[in-house]
N, C-alpha and C. Protein backbone atom coordinates (compact mmCIF):
# COMPACT_ATOMS: atom_id res chain seq x y z
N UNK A 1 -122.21 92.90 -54.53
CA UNK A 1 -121.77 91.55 -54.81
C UNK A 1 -122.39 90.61 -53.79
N UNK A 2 -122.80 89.27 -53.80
CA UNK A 2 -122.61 88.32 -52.98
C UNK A 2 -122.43 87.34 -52.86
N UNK A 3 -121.36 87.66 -51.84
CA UNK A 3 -120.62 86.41 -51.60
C UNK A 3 -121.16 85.59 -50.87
N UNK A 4 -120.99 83.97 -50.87
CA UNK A 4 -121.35 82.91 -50.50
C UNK A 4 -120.35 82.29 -50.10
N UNK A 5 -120.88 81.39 -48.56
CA UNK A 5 -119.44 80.26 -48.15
C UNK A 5 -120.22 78.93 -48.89
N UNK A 6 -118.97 78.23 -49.25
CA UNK A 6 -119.63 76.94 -49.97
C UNK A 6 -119.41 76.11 -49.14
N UNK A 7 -118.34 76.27 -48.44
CA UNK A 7 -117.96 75.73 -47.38
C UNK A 7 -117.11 76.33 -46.36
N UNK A 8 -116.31 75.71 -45.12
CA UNK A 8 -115.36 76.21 -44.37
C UNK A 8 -114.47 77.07 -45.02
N UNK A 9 -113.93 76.75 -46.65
CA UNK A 9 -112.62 76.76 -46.62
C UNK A 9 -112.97 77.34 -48.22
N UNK A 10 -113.97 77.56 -48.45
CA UNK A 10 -114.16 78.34 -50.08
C UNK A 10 -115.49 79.07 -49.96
N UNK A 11 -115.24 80.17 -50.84
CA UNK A 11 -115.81 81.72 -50.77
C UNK A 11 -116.49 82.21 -52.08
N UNK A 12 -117.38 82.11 -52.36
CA UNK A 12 -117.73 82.35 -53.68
C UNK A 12 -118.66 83.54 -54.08
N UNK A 13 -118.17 83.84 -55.36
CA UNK A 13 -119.09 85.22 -55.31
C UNK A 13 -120.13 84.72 -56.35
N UNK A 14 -121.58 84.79 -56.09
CA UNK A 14 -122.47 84.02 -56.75
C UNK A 14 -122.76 84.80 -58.05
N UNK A 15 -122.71 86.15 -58.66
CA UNK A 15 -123.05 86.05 -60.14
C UNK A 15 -121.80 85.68 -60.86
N UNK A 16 -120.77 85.98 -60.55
CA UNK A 16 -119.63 85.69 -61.70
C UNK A 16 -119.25 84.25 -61.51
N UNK A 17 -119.16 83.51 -59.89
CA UNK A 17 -118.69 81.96 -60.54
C UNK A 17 -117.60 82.28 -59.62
N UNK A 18 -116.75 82.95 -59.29
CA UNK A 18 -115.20 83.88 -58.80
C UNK A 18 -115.19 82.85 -57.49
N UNK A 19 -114.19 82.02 -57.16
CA UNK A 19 -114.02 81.50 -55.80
C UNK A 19 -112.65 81.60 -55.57
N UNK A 20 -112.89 81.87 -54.45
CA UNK A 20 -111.56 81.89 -53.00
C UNK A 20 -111.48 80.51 -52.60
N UNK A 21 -110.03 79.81 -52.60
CA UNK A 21 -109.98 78.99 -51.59
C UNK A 21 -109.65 79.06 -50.48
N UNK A 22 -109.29 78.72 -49.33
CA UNK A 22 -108.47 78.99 -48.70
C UNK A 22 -107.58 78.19 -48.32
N UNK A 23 -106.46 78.32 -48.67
CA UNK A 23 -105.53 76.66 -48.80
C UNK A 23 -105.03 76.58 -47.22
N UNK A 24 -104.62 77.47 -46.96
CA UNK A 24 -104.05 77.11 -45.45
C UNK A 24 -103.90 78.66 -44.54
N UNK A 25 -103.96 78.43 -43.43
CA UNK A 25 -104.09 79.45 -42.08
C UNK A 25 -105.56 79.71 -42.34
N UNK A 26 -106.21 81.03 -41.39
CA UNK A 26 -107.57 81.10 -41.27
C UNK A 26 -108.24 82.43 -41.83
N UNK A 27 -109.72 82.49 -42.15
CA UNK A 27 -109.74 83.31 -42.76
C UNK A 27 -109.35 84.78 -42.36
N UNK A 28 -109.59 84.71 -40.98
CA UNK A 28 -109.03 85.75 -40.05
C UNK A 28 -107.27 86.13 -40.19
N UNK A 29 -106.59 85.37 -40.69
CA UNK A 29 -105.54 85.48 -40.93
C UNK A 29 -104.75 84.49 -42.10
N UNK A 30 -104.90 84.48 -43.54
CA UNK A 30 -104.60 83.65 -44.45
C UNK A 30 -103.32 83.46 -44.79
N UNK A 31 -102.57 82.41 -44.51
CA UNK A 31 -101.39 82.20 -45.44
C UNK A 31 -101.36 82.42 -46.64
N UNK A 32 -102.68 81.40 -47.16
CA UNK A 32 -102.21 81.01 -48.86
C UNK A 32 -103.65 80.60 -49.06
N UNK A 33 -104.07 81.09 -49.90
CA UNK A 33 -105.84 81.24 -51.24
C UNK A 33 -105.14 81.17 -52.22
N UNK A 34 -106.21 80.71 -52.89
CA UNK A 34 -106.23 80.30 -54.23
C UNK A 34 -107.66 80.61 -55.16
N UNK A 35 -107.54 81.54 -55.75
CA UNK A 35 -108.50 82.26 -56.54
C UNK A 35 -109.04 81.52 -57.69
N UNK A 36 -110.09 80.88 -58.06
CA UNK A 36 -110.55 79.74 -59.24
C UNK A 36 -111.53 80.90 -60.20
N UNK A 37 -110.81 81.01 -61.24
CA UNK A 37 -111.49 82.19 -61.96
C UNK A 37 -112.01 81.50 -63.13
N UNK A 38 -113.16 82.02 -64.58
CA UNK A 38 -112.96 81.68 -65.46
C UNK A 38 -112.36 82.26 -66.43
N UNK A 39 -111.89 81.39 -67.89
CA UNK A 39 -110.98 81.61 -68.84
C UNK A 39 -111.16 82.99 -69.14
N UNK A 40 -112.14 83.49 -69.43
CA UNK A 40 -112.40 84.47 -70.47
C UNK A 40 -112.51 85.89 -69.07
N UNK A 41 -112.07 85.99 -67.80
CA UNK A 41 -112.31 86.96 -67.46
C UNK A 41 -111.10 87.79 -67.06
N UNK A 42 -110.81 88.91 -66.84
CA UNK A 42 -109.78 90.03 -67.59
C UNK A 42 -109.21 90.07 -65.86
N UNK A 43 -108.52 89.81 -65.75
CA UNK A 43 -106.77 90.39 -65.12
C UNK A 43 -107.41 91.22 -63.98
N UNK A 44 -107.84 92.38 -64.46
CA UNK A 44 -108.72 94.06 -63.14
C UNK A 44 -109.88 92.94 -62.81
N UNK A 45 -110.84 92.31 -63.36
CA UNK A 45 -112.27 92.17 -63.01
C UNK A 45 -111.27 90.85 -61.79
N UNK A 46 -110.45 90.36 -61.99
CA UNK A 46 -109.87 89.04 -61.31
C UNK A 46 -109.62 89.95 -59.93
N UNK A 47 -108.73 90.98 -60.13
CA UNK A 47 -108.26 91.25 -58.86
C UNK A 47 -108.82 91.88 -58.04
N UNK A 48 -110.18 92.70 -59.05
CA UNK A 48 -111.00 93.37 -57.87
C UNK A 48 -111.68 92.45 -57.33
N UNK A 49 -112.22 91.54 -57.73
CA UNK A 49 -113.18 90.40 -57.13
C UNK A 49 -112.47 89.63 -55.86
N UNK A 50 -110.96 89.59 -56.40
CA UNK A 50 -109.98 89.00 -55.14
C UNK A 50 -110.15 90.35 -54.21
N UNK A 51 -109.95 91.21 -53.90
CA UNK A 51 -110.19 92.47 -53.12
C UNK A 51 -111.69 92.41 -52.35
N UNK A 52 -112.27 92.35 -53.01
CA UNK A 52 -113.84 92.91 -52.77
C UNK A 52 -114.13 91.23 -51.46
N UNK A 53 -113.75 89.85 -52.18
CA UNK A 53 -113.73 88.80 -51.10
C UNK A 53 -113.12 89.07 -49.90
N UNK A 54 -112.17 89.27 -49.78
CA UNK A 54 -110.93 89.25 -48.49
C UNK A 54 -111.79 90.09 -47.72
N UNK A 55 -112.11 91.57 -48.75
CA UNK A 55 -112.74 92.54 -47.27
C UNK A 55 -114.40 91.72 -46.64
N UNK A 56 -114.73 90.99 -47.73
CA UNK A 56 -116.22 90.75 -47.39
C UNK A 56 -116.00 90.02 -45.95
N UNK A 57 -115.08 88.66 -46.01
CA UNK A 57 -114.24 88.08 -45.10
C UNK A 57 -113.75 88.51 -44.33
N UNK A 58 -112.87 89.79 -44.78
CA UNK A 58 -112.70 90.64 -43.15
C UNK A 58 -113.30 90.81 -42.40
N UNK A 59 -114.89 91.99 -42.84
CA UNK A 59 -115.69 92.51 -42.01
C UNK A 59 -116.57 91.23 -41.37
N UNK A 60 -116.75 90.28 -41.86
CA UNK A 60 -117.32 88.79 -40.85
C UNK A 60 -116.45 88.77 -39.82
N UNK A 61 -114.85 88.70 -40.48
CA UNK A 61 -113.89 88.46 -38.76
C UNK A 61 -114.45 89.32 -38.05
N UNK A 62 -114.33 90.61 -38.15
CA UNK A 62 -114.03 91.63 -37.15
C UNK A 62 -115.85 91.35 -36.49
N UNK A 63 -116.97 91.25 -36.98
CA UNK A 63 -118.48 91.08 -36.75
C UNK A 63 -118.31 89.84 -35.79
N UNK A 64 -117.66 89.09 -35.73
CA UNK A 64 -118.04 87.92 -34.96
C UNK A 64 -116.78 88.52 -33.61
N UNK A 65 -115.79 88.41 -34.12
CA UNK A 65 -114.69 89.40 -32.97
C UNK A 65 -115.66 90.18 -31.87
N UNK A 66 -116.06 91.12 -32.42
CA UNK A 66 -116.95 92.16 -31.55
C UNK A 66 -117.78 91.53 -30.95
N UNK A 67 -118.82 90.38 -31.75
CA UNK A 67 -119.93 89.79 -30.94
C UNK A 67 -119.29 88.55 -29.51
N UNK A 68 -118.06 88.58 -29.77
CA UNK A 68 -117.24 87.71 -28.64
C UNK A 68 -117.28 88.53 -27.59
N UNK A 69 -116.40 89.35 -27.99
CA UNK A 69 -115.88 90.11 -26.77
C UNK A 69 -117.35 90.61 -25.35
């Protein structure tokens, strides 16, 4: 998959269209996203795509984490 930042605060996965928002807290730790899907796509393809973002997003936290320390 790849994912794209469109910005600070939205996450997009570039063949399907699939975006993350991120409505509030950080990506390192999210309150509340908001997933912008289209009409016609099925329930599993929604939630794996929500899955497959968060970790893509994870492993950046933890990559920049490490490059701090």
């Amino acid at each position: 998959m790849d994912w794209r930042f469109i910005d600070n605060d939205t996450l997009q996965e570039y063949d399907t269209g699939y975006v993350i928002q991120l409505i509030s807290g950080t990506w390192f730790n999210p309150k509340e996203i908001r997933p912008i899907v289209s009409a016609d796509m099925s329930f599993h393809r929604q939630a794996q795509l929500l899955r497959c973002g968060l970790e893509y997003v994870g492993e950046l936290c933890s990559s920049k984490e490490a490059n701090v320390s």
